[in-house]
Protein backbone atom coordinates (compact mmCIF):
# COMPACT_ATOMS: atom_id res chain seq x y z
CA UNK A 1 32.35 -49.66 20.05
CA UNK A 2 32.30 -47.66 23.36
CA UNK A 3 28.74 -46.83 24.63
CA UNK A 4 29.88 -42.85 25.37
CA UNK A 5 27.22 -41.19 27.62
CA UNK A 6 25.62 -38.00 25.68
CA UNK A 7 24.36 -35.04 27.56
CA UNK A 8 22.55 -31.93 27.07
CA UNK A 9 22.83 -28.46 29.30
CA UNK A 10 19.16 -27.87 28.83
CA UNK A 11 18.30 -31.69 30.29
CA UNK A 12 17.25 -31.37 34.12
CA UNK A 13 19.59 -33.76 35.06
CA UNK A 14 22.93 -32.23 33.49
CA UNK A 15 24.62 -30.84 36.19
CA UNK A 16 23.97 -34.31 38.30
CA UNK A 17 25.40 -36.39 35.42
CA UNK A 18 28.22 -34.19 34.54
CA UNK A 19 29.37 -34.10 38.70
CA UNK A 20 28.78 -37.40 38.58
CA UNK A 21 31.40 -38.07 35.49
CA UNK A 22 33.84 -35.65 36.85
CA UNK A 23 33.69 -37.84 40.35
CA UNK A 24 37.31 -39.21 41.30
CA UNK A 25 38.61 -39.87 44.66
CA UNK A 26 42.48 -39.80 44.45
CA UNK A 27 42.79 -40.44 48.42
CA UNK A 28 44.96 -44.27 48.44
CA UNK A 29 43.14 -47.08 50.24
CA UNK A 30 44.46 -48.04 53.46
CA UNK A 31 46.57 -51.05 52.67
CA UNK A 32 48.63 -48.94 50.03
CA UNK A 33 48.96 -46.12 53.25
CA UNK A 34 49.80 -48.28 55.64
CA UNK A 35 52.23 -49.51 52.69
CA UNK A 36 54.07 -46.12 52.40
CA UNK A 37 54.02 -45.10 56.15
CA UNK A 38 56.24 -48.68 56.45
CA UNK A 39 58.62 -47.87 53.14
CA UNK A 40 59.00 -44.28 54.72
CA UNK A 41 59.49 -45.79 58.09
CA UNK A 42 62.51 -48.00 56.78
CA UNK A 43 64.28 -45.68 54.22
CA UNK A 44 64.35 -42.94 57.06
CA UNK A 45 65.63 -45.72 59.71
CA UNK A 46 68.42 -47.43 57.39
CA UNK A 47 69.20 -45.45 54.52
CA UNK A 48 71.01 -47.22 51.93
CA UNK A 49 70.04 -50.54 52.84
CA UNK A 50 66.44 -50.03 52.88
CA UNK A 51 66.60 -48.88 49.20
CA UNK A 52 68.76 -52.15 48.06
CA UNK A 53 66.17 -54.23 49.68
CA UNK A 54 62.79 -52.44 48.16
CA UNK A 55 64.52 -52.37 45.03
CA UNK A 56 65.10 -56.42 44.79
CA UNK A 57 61.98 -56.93 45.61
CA UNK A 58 59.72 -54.34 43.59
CA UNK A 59 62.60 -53.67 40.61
CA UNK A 60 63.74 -57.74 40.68
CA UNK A 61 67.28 -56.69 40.84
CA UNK A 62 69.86 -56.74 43.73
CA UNK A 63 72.56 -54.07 43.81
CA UNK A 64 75.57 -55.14 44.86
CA UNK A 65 76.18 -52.16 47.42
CA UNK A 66 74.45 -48.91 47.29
CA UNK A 67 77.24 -47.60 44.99
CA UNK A 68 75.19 -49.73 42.44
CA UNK A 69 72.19 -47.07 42.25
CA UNK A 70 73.84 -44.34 41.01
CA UNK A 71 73.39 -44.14 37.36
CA UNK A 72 76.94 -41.42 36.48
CA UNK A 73 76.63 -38.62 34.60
CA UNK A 74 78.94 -40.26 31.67
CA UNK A 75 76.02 -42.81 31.75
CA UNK A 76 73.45 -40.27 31.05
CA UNK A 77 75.89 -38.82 28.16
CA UNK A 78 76.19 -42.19 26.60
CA UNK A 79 72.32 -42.82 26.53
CA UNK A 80 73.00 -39.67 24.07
CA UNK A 81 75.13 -41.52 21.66
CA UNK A 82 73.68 -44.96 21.92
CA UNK A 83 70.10 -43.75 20.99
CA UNK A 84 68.81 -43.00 16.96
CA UNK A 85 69.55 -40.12 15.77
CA UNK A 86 66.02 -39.16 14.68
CA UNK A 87 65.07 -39.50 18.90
CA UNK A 88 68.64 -37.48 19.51
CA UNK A 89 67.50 -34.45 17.66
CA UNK A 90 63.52 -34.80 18.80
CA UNK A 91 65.02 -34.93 22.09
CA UNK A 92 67.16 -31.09 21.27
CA UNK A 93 64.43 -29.90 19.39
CA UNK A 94 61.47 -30.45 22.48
CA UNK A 95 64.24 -28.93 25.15
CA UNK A 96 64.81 -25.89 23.31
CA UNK A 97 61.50 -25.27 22.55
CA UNK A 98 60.81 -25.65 26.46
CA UNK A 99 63.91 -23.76 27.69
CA UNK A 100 62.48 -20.89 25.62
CA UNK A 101 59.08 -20.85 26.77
CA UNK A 102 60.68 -21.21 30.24
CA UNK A 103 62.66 -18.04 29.66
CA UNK A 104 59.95 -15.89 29.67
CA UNK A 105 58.66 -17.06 33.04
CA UNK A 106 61.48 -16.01 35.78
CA UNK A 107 60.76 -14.19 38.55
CA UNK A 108 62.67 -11.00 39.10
CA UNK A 109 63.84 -9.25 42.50
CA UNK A 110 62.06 -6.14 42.83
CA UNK A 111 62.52 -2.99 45.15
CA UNK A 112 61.11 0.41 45.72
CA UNK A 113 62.31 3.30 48.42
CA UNK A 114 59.91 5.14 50.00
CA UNK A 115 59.49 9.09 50.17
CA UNK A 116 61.76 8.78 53.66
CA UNK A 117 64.05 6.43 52.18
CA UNK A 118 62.23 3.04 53.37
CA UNK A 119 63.23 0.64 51.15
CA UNK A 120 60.66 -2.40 50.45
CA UNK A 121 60.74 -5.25 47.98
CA UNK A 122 61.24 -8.69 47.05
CA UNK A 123 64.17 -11.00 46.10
CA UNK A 124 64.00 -14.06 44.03
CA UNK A 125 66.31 -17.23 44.32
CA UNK A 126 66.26 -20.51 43.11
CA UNK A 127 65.54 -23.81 45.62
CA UNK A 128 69.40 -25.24 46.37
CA UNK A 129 68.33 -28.62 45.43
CA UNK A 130 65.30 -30.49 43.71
CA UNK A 131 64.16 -34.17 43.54
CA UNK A 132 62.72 -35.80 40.12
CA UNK A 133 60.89 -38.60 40.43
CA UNK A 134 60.70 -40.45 36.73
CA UNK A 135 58.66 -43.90 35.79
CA UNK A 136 60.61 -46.77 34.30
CA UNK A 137 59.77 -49.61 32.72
CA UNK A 138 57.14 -49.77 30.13
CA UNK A 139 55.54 -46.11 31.66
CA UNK A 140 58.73 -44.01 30.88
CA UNK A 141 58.32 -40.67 29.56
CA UNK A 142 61.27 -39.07 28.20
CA UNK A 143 58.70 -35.76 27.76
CA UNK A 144 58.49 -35.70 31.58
CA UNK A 145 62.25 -35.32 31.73
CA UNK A 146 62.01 -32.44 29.94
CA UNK A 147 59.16 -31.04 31.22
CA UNK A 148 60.21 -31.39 35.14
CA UNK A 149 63.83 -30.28 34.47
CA UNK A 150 63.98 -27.50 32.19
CA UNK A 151 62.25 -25.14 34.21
CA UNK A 152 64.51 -25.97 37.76
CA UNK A 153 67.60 -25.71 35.33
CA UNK A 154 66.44 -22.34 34.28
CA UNK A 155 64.93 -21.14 37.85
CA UNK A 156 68.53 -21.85 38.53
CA UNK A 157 68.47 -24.64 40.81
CA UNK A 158 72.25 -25.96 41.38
CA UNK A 159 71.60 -29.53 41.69
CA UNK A 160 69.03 -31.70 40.28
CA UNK A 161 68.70 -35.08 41.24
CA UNK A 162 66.90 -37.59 39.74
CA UNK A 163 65.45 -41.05 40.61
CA UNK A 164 64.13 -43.42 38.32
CA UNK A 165 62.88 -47.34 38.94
CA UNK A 166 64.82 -49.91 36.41
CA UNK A 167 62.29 -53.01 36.44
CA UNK A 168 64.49 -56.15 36.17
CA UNK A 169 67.55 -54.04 36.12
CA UNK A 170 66.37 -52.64 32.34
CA UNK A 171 67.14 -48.51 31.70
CA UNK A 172 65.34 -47.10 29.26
CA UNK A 173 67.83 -45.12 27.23
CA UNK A 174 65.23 -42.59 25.93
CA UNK A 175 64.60 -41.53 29.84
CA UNK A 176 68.56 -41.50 30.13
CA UNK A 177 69.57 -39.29 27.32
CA UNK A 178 66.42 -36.92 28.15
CA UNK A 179 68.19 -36.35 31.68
CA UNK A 180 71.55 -35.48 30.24
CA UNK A 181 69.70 -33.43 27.67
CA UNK A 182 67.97 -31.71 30.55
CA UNK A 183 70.90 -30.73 32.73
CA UNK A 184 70.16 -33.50 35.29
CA UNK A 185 73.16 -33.36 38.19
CA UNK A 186 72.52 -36.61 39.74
CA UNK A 187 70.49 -39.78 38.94
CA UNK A 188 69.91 -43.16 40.94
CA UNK A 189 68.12 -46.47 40.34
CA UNK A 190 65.85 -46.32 42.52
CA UNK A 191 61.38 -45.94 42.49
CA UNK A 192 58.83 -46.06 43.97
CA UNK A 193 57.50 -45.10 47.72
CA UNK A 194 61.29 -45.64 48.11
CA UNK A 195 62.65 -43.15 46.24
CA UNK A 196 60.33 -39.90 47.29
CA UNK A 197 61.25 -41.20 50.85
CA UNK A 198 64.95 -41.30 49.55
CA UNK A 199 64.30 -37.72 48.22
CA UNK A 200 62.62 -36.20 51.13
CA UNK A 201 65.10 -37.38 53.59
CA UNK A 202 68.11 -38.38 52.35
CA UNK A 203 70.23 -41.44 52.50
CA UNK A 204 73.82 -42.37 52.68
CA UNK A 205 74.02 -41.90 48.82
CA UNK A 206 70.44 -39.90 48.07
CA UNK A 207 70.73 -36.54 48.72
CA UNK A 208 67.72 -34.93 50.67
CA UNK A 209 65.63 -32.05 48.40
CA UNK A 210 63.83 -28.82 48.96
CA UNK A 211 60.97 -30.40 46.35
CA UNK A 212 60.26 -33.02 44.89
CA UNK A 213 58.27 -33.25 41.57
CA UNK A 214 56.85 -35.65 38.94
CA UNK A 215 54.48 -38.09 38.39
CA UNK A 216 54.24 -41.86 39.28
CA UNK A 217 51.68 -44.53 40.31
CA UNK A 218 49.65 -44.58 43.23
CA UNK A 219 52.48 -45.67 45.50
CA UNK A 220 54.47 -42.75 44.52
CA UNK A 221 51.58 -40.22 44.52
CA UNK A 222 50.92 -40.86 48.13
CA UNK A 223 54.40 -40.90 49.12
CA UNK A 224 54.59 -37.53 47.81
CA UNK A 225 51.55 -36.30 49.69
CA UNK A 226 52.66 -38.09 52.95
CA UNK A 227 55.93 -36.15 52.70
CA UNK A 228 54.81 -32.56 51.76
CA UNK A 229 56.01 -30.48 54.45
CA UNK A 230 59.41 -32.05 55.19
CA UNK A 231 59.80 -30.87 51.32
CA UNK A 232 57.46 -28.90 49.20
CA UNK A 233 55.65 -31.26 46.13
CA UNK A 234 54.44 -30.09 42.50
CA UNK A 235 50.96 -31.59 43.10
CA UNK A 236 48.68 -35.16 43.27
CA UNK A 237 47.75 -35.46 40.11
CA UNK A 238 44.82 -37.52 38.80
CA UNK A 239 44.29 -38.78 35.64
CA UNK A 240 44.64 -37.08 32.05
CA UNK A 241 41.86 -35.18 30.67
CA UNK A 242 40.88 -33.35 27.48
CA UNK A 243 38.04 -31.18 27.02
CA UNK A 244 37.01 -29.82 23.32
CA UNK A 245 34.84 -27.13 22.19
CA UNK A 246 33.85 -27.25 18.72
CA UNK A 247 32.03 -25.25 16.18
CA UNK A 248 31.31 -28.42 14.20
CA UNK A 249 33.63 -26.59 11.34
CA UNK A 250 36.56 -28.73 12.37
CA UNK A 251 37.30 -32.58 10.49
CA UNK A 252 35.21 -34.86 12.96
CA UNK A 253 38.24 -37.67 12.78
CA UNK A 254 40.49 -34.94 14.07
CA UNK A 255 38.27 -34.12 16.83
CA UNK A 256 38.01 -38.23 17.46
CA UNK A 257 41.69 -38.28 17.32
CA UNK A 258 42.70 -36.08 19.87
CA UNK A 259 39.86 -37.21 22.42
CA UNK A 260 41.84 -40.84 21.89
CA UNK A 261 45.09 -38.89 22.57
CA UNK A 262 44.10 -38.53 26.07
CA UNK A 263 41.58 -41.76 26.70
CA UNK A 264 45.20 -44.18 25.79
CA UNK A 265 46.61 -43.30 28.72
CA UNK A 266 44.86 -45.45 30.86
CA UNK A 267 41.02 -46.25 31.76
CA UNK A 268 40.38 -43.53 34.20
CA UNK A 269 41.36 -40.82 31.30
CA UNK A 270 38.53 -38.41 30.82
CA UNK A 271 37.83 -37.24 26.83
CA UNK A 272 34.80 -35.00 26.30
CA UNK A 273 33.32 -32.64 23.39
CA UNK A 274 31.54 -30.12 24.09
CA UNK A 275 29.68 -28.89 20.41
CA UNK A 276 26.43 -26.51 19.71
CA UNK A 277 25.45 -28.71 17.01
CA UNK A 278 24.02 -32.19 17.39
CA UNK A 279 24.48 -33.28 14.11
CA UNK A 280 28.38 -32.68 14.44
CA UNK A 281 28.04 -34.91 17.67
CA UNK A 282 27.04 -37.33 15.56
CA UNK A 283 29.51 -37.59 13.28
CA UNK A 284 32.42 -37.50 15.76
CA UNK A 285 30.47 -40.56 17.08
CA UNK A 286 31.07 -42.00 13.81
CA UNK A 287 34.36 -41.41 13.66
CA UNK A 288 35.13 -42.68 17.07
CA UNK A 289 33.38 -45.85 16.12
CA UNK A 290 35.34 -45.70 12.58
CA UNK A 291 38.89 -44.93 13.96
CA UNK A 292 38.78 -47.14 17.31
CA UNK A 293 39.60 -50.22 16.06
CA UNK A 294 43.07 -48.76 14.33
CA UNK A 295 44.28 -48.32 17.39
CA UNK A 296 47.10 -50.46 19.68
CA UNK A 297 45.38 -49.14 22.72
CA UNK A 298 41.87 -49.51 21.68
CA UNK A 299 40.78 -51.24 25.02
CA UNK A 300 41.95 -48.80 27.01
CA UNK A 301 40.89 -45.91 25.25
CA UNK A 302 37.21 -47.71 24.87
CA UNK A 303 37.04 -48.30 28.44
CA UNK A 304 38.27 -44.71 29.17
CA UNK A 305 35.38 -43.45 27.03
CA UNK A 306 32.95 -45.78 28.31
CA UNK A 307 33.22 -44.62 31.89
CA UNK A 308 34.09 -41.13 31.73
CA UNK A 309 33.98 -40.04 28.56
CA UNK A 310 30.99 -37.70 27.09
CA UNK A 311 29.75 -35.84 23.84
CA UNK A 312 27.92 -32.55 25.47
CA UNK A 313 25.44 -30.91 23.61
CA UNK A 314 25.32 -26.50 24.26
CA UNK A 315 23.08 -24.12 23.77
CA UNK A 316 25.89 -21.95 22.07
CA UNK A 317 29.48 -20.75 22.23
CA UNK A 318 28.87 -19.06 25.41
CA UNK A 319 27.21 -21.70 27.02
CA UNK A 320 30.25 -24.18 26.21
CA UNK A 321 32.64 -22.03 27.61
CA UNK A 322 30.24 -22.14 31.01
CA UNK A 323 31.01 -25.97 30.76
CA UNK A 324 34.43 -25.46 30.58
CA UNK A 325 35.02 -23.56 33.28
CA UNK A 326 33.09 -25.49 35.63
CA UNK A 327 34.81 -28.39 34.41
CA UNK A 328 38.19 -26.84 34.77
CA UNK A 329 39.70 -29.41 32.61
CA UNK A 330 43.73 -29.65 32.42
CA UNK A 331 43.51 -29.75 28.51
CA UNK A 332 41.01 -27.74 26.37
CA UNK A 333 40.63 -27.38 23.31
CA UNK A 334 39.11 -24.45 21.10
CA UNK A 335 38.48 -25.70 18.03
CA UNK A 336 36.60 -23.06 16.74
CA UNK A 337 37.43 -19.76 13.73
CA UNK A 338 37.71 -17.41 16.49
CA UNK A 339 39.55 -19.06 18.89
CA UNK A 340 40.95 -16.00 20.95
CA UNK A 341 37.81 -14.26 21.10
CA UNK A 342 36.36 -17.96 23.23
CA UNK A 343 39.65 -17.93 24.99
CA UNK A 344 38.90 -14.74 27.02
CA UNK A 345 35.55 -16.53 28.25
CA UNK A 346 37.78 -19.16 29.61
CA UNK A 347 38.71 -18.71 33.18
CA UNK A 348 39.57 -22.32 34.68
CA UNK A 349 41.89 -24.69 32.20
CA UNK A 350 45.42 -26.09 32.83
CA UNK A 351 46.67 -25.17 28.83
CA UNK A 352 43.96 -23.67 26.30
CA UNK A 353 45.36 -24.84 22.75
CA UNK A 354 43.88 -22.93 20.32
CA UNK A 355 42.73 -22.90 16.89
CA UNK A 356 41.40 -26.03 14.84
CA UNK A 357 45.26 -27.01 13.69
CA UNK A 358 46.24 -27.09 17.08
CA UNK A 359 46.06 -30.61 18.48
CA UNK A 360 46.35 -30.98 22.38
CA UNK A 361 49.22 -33.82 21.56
CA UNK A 362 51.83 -30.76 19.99
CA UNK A 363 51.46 -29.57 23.72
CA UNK A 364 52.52 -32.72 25.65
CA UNK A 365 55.76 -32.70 23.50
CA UNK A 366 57.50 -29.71 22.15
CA UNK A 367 55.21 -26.94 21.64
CA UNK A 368 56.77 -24.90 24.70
CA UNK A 369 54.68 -24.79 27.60
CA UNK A 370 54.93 -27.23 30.33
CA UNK A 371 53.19 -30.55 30.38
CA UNK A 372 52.63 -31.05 33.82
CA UNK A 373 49.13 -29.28 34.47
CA UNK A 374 46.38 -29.57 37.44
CA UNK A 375 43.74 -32.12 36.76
CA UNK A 376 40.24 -33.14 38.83
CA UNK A 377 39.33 -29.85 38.38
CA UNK A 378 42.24 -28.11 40.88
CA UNK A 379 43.05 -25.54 37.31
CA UNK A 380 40.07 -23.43 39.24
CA UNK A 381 43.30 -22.56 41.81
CA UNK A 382 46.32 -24.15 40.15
CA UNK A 383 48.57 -23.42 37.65
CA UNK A 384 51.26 -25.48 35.22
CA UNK A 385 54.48 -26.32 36.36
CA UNK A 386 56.96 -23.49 35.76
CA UNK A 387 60.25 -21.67 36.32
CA UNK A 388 58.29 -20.20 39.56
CA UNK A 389 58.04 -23.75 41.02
CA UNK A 390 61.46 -23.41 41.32
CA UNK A 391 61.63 -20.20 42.87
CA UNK A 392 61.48 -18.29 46.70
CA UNK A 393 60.23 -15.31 47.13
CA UNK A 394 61.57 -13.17 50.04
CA UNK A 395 60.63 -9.95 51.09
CA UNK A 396 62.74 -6.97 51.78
CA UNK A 397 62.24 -4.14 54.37
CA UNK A 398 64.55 -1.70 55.29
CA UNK A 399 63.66 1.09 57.14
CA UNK A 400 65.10 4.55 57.32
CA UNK A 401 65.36 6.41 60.95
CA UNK A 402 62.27 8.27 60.14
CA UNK A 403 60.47 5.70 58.19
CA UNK A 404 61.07 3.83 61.57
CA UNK A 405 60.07 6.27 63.74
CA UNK A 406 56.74 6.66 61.63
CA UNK A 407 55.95 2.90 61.62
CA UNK A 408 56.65 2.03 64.60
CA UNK A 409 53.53 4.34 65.49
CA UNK A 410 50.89 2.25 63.73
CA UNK A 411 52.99 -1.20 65.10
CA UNK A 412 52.84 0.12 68.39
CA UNK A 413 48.90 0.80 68.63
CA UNK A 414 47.76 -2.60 66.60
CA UNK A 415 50.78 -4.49 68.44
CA UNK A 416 49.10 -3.58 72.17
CA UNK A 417 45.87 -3.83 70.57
CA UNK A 418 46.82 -7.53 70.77
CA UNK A 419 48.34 -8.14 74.00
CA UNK A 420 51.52 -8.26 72.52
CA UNK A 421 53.55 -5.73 74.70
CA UNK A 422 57.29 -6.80 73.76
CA UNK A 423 56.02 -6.16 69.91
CA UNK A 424 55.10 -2.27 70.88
CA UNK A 425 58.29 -1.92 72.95
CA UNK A 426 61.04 -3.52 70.57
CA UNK A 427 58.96 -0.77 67.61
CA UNK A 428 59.51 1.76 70.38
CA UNK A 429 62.65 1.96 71.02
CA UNK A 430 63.70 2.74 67.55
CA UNK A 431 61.23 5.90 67.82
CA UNK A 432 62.90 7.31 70.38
């Protein structure tokens, strides 16, 4: 069973070996760079054709002609019909769940007149068109669908395209009917470095986007940050993680459970428990030993724990939620009785789920809130995905004749305080 390190705030050495768990370097080597620069290079060169090529020799399918990528929106419809019906109505279920949540996050405009009639405020409108990047193949996440969509749909954003790779020519119809679910305008064949080029500056067929968002492998992740600034990106995200605090009331197996929830996604997952009980630490232990083996992924998630997994020993309550937040973890759990009263220590987390019935798994389906959440620690100045992604803000000024007349006082002063003479004037001139 894994050999899961085991640390203690009051040891000398915690802060070194927690740092030194929480390490990750998400910067690509050079030969994947120098990989991306080239796609990026050849999609923005030759369009189409680039895209037909990458994709017969990454996918191992040749389109016929670029008309071949599109995937039509009767497609999507069909993916509907042709899936169970028990997935079908998992599939409704999830989206409404996150269309309502997403409800409750738009941005209104926003305006106030002054005293002298000066009007100020701000006025909110939706991106005119947004880029989804989806994995295929064996990765494909029909959650992600929802969880990338929804929220443009409901920011208002008129088109949405997506682009998802089709390994060997194979669609997954899960991913399909997710995207008609989802209000999806547009959808193409297509992954990869490749596609977020495809995104970012349009092609013959690929429409260019204002963002682009959604995860993918380490081709695709520094595609997107290669890109950002030609188009805005969600983020570069790093692998999953899943912190828990525990008051040792909670079933240990369910506490084991939902640290594997996060370790199967791959072997750089991070799973830790933070408890103020070292006897309860030692019976999660037993159940992750017990449990492990009744796994499919039980490699991965043994590696995952292995390397940067931990069982934390605290002083207390408080002193957990001091971990926490210096962990900033994108999941965290509060499995505790009081879990509101912990949850306004917390400061730094990507989603706080809350309460010992409330496993971190409901989340990444069809609780509500958004999936996609900042990892390596980036919740300290991030937030989840939302409606506001999807959103401009602009402000509004509008100034009366004597609201003018007064401001263009102060803009005058500070304006040749700076050298910047035409500034004074053009204020002037309206003050006369």
């Amino acid at each position: 069973m894994p050999d899961i390190a085991r640390l203690s705030t009051a040891d000398a050495d915690f802060a070194a070996r927690l740092d030194a768990l929480l390490a990750w370097e998400s910067v690509s080597d050079r030969d994947v760079q120098r990989t991306v620069d080239d796609i990026i290079a050849a999609v923005r060169s030759r369009g189409d054709a680039a895209l037909m090529e990458y994709t017969a020799r990454f996918d191992r399918w040749q389109p016929e002609h670029a008309a071949a990528l599109a995937l039509p929106a009767a497609r999507l419809a069909q993916a509907v019909e042709l899936i169970p019906v028990a997935q079908r109505d998992a599939l409704a279920a999830a989206a409404a769940r996150v269309r309502a949540y997403a409800e409750h996050q738009k941005l209104q405009d926003w305006s106030y007149r002054e005293a002298d009639g000066t009007l100020l405020g701000q006025k909110v409108t939706p991106l005119d068109r947004v880029g989804l990047y989806v994995p295929g193949g064996k990765a494909a996440y029909p959650s992600s669908v929802l969880m990338n969509a929804i929220p443009a749909k409901v920011a208002g954003v008129p088109e949405l395209v997506m682009v998802v790779p089709t390994p060997d020519g194979e669609l997954n119809e899960l991913v399909l009917a997710a995207a008609h679910i989802a209000g999806v305008d547009k959808a193409f064949a297509v992954g990869g470095a490749q596609a977020v080029a495809a995104l970012a500056y349009g092609t013959e067929s690929v429409p260019a986007c204002d963002k682009i968002v959604g995860p993918g492998n380490i081709y695709v992740a520094t595609a997107k940050r290669a890109v950002f600034g030609q188009v805005g990106i969600d983020m570069v995200a790093g692998p999953s993680e899943i912190l828990i605090l525990c008051d040792a009331a909670t079933d240990p197996d369910w506490i084991a459970m939902d640290l594997f929830s996060q370790a199967e996604h791959d072997e750089d997952a991070q799973a830790m428990l933070v408890a103020w009980d070292a006897a309860y630490l030692d019976r999660v232990a037993a159940s992750i030993d017990r449990l492990l083996p009744t796994l499919e992924r039980w490699e991965i998630i043994a590696t995952a724990l292995k390397e940067r997994g931990a069982l934390v020993l605290a002083r207390d309550m408080d002193d957990a939620a001091a971990v926490a937040n210096r962990i900033a973890p994108e999941h965290l759990e509060l499995s505790v009785e009081d879990p509101e009263a912990l949850a306004a220590k917390i400061r730094n987390a990507g989603a706080i789920f809350m309460g010992r019935h409330t496993a971190e798994a409901l989340g990444d389906y069809c609780a509500g809130p958004n999936h996609v959440l900042p990892t390596s620690g980036t919740a300290r100045f991030s937030s989840p995905l939302g409606v506001y992604d999807f959103q401009k803000r602009s402000s509004l000024i509008m100034a009366s004749p004597a609201g003018s007349a007064q401001l263009a006082k102060t803009a005058s002063v500070l304006a040749r305080g700076e050298g910047l003479t035409a500034h004074a004037r053009s204020a002037e001139y309206r003050s006369e």
